[in-house]
Protein backbone atom coordinates (compact mmCIF):
# COMPACT_ATOMS: atom_id res chain seq x y z
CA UNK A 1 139.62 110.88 88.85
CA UNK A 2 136.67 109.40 90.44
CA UNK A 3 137.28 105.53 90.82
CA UNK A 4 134.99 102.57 91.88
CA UNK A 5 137.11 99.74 92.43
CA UNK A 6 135.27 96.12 92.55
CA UNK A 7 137.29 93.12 93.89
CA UNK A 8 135.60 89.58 94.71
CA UNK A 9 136.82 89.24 98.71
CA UNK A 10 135.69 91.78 101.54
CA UNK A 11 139.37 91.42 102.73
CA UNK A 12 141.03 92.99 99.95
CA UNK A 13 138.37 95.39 99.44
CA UNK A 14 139.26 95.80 103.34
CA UNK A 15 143.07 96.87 102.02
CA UNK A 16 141.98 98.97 98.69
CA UNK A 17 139.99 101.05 101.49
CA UNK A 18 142.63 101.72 103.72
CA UNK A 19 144.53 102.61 100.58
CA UNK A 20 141.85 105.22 99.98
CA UNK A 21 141.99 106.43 103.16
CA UNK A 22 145.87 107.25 102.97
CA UNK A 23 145.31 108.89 99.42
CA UNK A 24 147.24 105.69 97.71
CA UNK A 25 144.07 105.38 95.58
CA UNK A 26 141.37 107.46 94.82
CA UNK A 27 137.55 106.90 95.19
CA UNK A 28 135.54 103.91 96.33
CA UNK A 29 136.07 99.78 96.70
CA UNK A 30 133.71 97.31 96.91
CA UNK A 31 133.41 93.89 97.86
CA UNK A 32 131.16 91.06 96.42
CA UNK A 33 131.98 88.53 99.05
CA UNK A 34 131.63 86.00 96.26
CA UNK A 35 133.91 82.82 95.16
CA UNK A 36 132.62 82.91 91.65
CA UNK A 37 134.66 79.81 91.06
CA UNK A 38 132.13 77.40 92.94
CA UNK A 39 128.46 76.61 92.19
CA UNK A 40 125.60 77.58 89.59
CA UNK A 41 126.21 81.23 88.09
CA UNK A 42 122.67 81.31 86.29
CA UNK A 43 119.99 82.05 89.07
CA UNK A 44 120.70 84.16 91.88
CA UNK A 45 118.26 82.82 94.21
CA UNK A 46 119.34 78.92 93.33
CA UNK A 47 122.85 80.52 93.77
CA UNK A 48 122.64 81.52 97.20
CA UNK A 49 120.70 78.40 98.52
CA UNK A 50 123.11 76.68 97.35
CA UNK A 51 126.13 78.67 98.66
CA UNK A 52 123.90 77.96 102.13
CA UNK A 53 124.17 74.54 101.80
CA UNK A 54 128.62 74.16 101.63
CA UNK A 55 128.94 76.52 104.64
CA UNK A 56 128.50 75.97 108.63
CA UNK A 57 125.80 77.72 110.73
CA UNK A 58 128.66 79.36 112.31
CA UNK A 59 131.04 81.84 110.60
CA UNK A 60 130.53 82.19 106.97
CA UNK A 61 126.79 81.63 107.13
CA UNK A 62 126.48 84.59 108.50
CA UNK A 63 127.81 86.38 105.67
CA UNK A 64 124.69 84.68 102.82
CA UNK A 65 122.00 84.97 106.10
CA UNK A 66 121.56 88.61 104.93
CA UNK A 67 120.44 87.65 101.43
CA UNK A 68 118.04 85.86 99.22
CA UNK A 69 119.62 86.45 96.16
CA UNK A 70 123.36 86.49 95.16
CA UNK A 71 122.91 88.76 91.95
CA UNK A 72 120.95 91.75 94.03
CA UNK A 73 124.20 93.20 94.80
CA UNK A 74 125.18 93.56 90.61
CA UNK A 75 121.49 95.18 89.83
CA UNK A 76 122.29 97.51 92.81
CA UNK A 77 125.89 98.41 91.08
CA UNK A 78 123.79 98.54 88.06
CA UNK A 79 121.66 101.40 89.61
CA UNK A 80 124.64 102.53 91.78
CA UNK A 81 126.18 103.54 88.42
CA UNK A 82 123.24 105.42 86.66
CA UNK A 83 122.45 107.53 89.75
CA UNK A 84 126.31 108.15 90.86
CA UNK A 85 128.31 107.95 87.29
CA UNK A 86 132.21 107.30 88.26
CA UNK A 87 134.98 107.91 86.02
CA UNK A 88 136.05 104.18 85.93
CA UNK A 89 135.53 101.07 87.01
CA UNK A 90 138.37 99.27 88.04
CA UNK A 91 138.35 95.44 88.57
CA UNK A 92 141.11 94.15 90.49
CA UNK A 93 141.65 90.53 90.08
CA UNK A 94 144.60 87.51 90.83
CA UNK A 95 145.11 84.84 88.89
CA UNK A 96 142.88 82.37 90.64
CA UNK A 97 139.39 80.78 88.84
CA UNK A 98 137.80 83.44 91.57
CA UNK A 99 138.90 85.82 89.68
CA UNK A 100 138.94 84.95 86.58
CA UNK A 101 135.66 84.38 86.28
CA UNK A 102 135.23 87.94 88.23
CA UNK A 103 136.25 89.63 85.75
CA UNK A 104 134.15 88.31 82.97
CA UNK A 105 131.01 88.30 85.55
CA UNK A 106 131.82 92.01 85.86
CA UNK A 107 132.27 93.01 81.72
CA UNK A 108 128.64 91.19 81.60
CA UNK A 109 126.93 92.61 84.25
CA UNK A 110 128.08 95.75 83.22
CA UNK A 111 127.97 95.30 79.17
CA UNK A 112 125.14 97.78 78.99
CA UNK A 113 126.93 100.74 81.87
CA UNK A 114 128.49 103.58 79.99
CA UNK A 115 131.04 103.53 82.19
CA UNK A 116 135.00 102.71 81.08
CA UNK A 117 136.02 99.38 82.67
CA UNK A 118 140.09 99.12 83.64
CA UNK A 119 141.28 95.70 85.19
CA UNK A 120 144.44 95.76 87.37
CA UNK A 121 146.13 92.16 87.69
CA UNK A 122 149.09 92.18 90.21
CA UNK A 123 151.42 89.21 90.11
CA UNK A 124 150.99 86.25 92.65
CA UNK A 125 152.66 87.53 95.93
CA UNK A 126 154.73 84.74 97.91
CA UNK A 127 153.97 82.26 95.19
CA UNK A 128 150.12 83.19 96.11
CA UNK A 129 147.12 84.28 93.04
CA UNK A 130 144.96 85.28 95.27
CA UNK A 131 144.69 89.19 96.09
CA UNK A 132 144.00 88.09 100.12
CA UNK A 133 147.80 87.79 101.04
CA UNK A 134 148.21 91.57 99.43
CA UNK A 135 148.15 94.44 102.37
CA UNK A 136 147.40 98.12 101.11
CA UNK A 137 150.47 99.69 100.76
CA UNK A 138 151.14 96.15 98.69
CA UNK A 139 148.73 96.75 96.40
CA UNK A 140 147.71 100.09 95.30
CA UNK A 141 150.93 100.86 93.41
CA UNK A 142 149.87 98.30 90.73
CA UNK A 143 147.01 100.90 89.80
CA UNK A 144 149.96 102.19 87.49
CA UNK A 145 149.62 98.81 86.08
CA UNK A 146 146.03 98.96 85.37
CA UNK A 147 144.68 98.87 81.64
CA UNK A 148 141.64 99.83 79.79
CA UNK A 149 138.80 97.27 78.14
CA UNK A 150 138.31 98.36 74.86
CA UNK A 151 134.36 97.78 74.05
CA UNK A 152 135.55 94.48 71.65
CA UNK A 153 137.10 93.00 74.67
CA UNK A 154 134.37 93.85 76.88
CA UNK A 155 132.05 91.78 74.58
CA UNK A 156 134.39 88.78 73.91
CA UNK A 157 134.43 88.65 78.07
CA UNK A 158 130.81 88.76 79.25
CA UNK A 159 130.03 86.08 75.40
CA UNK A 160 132.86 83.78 77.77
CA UNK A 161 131.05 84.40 80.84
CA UNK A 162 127.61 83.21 79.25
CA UNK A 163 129.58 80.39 78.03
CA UNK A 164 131.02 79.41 81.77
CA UNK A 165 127.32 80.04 83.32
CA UNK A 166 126.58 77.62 80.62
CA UNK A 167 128.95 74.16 82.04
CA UNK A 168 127.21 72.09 84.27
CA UNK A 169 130.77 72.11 86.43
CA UNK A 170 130.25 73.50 89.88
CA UNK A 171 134.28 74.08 90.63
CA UNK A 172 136.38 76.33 88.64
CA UNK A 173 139.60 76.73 88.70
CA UNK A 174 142.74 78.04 86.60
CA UNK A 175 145.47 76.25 85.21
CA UNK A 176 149.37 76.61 85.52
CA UNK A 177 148.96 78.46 81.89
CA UNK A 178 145.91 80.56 83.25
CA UNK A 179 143.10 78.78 81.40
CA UNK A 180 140.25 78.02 83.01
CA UNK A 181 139.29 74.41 84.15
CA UNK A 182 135.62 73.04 84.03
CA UNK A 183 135.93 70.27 87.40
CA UNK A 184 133.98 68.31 89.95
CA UNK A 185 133.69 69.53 92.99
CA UNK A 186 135.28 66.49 94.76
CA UNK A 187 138.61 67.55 93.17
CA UNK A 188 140.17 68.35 96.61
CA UNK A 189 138.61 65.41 98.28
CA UNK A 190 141.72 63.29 98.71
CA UNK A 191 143.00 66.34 100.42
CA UNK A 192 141.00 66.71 103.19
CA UNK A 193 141.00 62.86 103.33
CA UNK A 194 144.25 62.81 104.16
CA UNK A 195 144.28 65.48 106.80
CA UNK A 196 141.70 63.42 108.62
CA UNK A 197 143.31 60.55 111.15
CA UNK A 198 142.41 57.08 110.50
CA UNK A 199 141.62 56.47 114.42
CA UNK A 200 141.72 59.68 115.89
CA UNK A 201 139.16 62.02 115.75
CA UNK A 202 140.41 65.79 114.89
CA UNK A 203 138.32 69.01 115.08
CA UNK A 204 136.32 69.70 111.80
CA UNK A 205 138.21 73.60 112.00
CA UNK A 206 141.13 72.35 112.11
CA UNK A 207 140.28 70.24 108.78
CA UNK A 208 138.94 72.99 107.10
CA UNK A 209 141.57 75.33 108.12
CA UNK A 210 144.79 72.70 107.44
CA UNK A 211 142.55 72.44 103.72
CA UNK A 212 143.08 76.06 102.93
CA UNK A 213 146.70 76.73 104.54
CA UNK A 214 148.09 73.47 102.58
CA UNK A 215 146.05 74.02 99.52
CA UNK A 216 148.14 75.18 95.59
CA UNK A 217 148.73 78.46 95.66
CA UNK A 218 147.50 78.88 92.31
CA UNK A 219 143.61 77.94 93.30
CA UNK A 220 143.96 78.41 96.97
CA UNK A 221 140.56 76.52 98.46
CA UNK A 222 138.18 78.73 100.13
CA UNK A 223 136.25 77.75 103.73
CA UNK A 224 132.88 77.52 101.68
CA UNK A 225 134.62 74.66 99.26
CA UNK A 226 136.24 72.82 102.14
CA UNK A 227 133.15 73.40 104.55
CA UNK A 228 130.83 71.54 101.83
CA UNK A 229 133.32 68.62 100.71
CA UNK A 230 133.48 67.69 104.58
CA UNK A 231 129.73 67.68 104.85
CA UNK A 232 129.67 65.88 101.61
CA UNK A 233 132.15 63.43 102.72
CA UNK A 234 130.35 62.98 105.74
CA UNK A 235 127.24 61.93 104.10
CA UNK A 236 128.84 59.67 101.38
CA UNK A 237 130.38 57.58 104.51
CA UNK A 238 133.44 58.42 104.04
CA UNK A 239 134.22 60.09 107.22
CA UNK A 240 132.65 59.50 110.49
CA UNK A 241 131.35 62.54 112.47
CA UNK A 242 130.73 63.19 115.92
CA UNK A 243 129.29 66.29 117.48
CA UNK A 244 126.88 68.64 115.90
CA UNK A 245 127.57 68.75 112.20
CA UNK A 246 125.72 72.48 111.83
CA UNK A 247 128.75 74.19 113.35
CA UNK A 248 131.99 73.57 112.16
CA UNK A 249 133.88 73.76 115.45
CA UNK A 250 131.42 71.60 117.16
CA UNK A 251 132.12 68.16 115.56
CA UNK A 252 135.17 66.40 114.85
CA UNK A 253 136.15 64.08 112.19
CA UNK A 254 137.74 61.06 111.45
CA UNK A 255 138.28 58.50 108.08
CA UNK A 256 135.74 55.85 107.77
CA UNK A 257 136.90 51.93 107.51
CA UNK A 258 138.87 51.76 111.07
């Protein structure tokens, strides 16, 4: 069976490769290097500016400097799939908003392929949703767990996808149930607030980096989220910064009001 398997993160579809490559799996994996649970889903070009505008000049920016519009890579899947048909499509997705809204981003994108769509959800690993903390030999057994779309589902899933491009929320993430939360983006705010010193100044990295390794499991935060609420916090006065704010290991941080 000839597979194309599409996951959100390079990283995991780093570990559905190496998979490949020991004949675990079968056929190709992609990445989107996308966190579809943060910022506008209805223009790709506003999309990536935006994306732009959360991250630092230094690591992750490289990763949008290479394109000028987030949705290129679907029309190019789109065409991938009418020159090279596959067998299947197989989405492999956590239980994060990431992913959740992966999923229904790919049943819309792809609601006019004629290709069959399969989704493979693996449980959260050490307490984790996301697929990241998965290594290859962790994950490709669950492609015995993997189960078809029918063409009613397909539709119900890109209809809720036009309906979450719709919200004027910038931050999604999912429940303890599952369900899928409309929020601000300063939800994590008092988070990273409280990881900065009063009267100390501390490295913006190591901010960032305490944000992600301390964050829920269930909606782990991402470097682009935490990058952009300490610029944002930066700007609303709430922290002080020293250094050069464009790169996030060259500036450190510290609460405002001492």
């Amino acid at each position: 069976m000839k597979d194309l398997h599409l996951t959100t993160l390079l990283s995991t579809a780093g570990a559905l490769r190496n998979a490949i490559s020991q004949k675990l799996l079968t056929g190709e994996a992609l990445g989107f290097d996308e966190y579809p649970g943060i910022g506008p889903l209805d223009d790709g070009k506003k999309r990536i500016q935006y994306l732009r505008g959360l991250i630092f000049d230094n690591g992750m920016g490289n990763l949008y400097s290479y394109r000028s519009d987030a949705f290129e890579i679907w029309r190019q899947l789109q065409q991938r799939l009418r020159d090279c048909p596959v067998d299947r499509v197989v989405i492999w997705a956590g239980g994060d908003g990431n992913d959740y809204v992966f999923v229904r981003m790919v049943c819309w994108w792809l609601k006019a392929a004629a290709v069959a769509l399969w989704v493979v959800q693996p449980p959260p690993h050490y307490g984790n949703y996301s697929l990241y903390v998965y290594n290859d030999r962790e994950l490709a057994p669950y492609i015995t767990q993997a189960r078809q779309l029918d063409t009613a589902t397909r539709d119900e899933l890109a209809a809720e996808y036009e309906r979450i491009v719709a919200r004027p929320e910038l931050l999604r993430e999912c429940d303890e149930n599952g369900q899928l939360l409309f929020l601000d983006l300063s939800t994590h705010d008092n988070e990273i607030l409280e990881y900065c010193h009063p009267t100390r100044w501390r490295s913006a990295v190591r901010i960032v980096g305490q944000t992600m390794g301390l964050s829920h499991p269930r909606n782990p935060v991402n470097e682009v989220l935490a990058s952009g609420r300490i610029k944002a916090l930066v700007e609303a006065g709430k922290l002080k910064a020293r250094g050069n704010i464009t790169s996030m290991r060259a500036f450190e941080v510290k609460r405002s009001g001492a």
